[in-house]
Protein backbone atom coordinates (compact mmCIF):
# COMPACT_ATOMS: atom_id res chain seq x y z
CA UNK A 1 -58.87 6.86 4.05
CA UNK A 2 -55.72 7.51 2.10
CA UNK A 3 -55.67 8.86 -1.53
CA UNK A 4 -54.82 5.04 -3.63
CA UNK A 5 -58.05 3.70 -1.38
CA UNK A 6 -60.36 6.52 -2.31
CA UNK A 7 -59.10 6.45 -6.01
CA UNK A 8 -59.53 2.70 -5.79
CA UNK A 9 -62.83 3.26 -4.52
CA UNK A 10 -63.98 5.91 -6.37
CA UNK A 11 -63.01 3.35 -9.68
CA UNK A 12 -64.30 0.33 -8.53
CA UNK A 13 -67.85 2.67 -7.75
CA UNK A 14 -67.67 3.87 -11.20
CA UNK A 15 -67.06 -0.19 -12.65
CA UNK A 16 -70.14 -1.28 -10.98
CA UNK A 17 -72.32 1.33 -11.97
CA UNK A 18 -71.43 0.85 -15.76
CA UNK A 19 -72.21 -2.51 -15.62
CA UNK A 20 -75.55 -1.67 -14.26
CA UNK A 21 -75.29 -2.04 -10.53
CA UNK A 22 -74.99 -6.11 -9.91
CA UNK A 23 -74.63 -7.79 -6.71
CA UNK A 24 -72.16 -10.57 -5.76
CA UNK A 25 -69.04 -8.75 -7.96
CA UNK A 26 -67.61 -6.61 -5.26
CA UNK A 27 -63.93 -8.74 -5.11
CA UNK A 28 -63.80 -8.59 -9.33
CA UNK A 29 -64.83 -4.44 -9.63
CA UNK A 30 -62.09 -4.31 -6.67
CA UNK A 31 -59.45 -5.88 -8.68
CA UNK A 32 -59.94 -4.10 -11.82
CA UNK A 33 -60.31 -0.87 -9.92
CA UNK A 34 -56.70 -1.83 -8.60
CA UNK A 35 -55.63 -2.79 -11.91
CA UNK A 36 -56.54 0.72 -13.61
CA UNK A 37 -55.18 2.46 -10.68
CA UNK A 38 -51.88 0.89 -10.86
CA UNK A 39 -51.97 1.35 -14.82
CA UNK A 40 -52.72 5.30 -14.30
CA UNK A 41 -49.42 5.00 -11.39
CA UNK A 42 -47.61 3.22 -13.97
CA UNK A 43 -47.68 5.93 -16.51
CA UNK A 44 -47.60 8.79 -14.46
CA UNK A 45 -43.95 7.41 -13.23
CA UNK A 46 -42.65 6.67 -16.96
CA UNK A 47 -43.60 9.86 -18.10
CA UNK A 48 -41.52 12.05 -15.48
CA UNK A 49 -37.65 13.10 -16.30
CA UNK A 50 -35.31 10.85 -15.94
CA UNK A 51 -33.12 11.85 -12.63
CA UNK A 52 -29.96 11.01 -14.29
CA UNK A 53 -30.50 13.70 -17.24
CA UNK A 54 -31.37 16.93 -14.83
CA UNK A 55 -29.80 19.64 -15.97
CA UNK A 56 -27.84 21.92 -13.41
CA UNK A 57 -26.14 19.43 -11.07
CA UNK A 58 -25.01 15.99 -11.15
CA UNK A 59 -27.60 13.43 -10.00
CA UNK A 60 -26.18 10.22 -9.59
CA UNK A 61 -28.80 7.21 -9.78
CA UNK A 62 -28.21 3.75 -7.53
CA UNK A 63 -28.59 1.64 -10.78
CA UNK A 64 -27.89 2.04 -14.18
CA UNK A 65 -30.75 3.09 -15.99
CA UNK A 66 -30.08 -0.31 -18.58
CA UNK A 67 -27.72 -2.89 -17.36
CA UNK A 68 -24.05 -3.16 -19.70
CA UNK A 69 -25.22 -6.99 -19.78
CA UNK A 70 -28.03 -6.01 -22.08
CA UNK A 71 -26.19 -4.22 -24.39
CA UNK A 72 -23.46 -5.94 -25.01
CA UNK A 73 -23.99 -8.86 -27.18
CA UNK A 74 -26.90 -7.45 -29.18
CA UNK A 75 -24.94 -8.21 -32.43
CA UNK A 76 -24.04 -11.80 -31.38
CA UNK A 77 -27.34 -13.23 -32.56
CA UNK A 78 -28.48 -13.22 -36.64
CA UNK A 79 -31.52 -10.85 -37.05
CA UNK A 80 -34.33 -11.40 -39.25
CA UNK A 81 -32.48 -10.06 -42.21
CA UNK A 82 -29.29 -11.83 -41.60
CA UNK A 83 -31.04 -15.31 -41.63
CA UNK A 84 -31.62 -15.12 -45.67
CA UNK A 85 -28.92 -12.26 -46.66
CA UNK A 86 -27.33 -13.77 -49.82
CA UNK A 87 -30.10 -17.08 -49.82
CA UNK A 88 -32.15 -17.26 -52.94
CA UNK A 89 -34.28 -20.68 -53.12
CA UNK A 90 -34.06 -21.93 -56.00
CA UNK A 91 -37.15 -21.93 -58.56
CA UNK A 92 -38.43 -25.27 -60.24
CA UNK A 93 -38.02 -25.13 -63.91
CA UNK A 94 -40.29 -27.35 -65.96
CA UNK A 95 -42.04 -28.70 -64.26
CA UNK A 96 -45.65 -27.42 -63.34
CA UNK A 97 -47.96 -27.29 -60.39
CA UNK A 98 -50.31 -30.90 -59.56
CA UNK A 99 -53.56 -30.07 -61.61
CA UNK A 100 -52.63 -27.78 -64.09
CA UNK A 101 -52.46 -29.06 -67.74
C-alpha cells in the first residue's frame, strides 16, 4: 500500500468512526477522505519556495509563474470606485416621502 492510500485510508477510517460507525457509506467517507487528502497536498505545495526566487543560482522555471496576458490590461476596465468618481445623485427638494405629513 503506498503512502496517499494509507493516508486516504487512515482518513476515511477516522470519517466513519466520527459519525458513529454506519454501514452502506463506504464510497461517500472515501471521497471526502480523498477530498481532505488532496486539500492537505494542496497546501503543503503552496506553502514551499517558489523555485524561481532560490537564492544562490539561477533556476529557470518552464512557465511563467503569472502569464503577461493577465497583467496587462488590468487598468482597461472601471473599478468599483471609478464607476461613481465625480457622480453625485441628485437629492429631491420639497417634496417629502408617501405617508409622511
Amino acid at each position: 500500500m503506498d503512502d496517499l492510500e494509507r493516508r486516504i485510508r487512515e482518513h476515511a477510517h477516522r470519517i466513519w468512526l466520527e459519525e458513529g460507525c454506519p454501514s452502506g457509506r463506504e464510497e461517500a467517507h472515501w471521497e471526502m477522505a480523498r477530498e481532505l487528502v488532496a486539500i492537505e497536498d494542496g497546501q503543503r505545495d503552496a506553502t514551499r519556495p517558489n523555485p524561481v526566487a532560490t537564492e544562490g543560482e539561477e533556476v529557470i522555471h518552464p512557465e511563467p509563474v503569472e502569464p503577461a496576458e493577465a497583467v496587462e490590461g488590468l487598468g482597461d476596465l472601471p473599478g468599483r470606485t471609478d464607476q461613481s468618481e465625480g457622480r453625485d445623485y441628485p437629492k429631491r427638494k420639497g417634496r417629502r416621502p408617501a405617508g409622511r405629513s
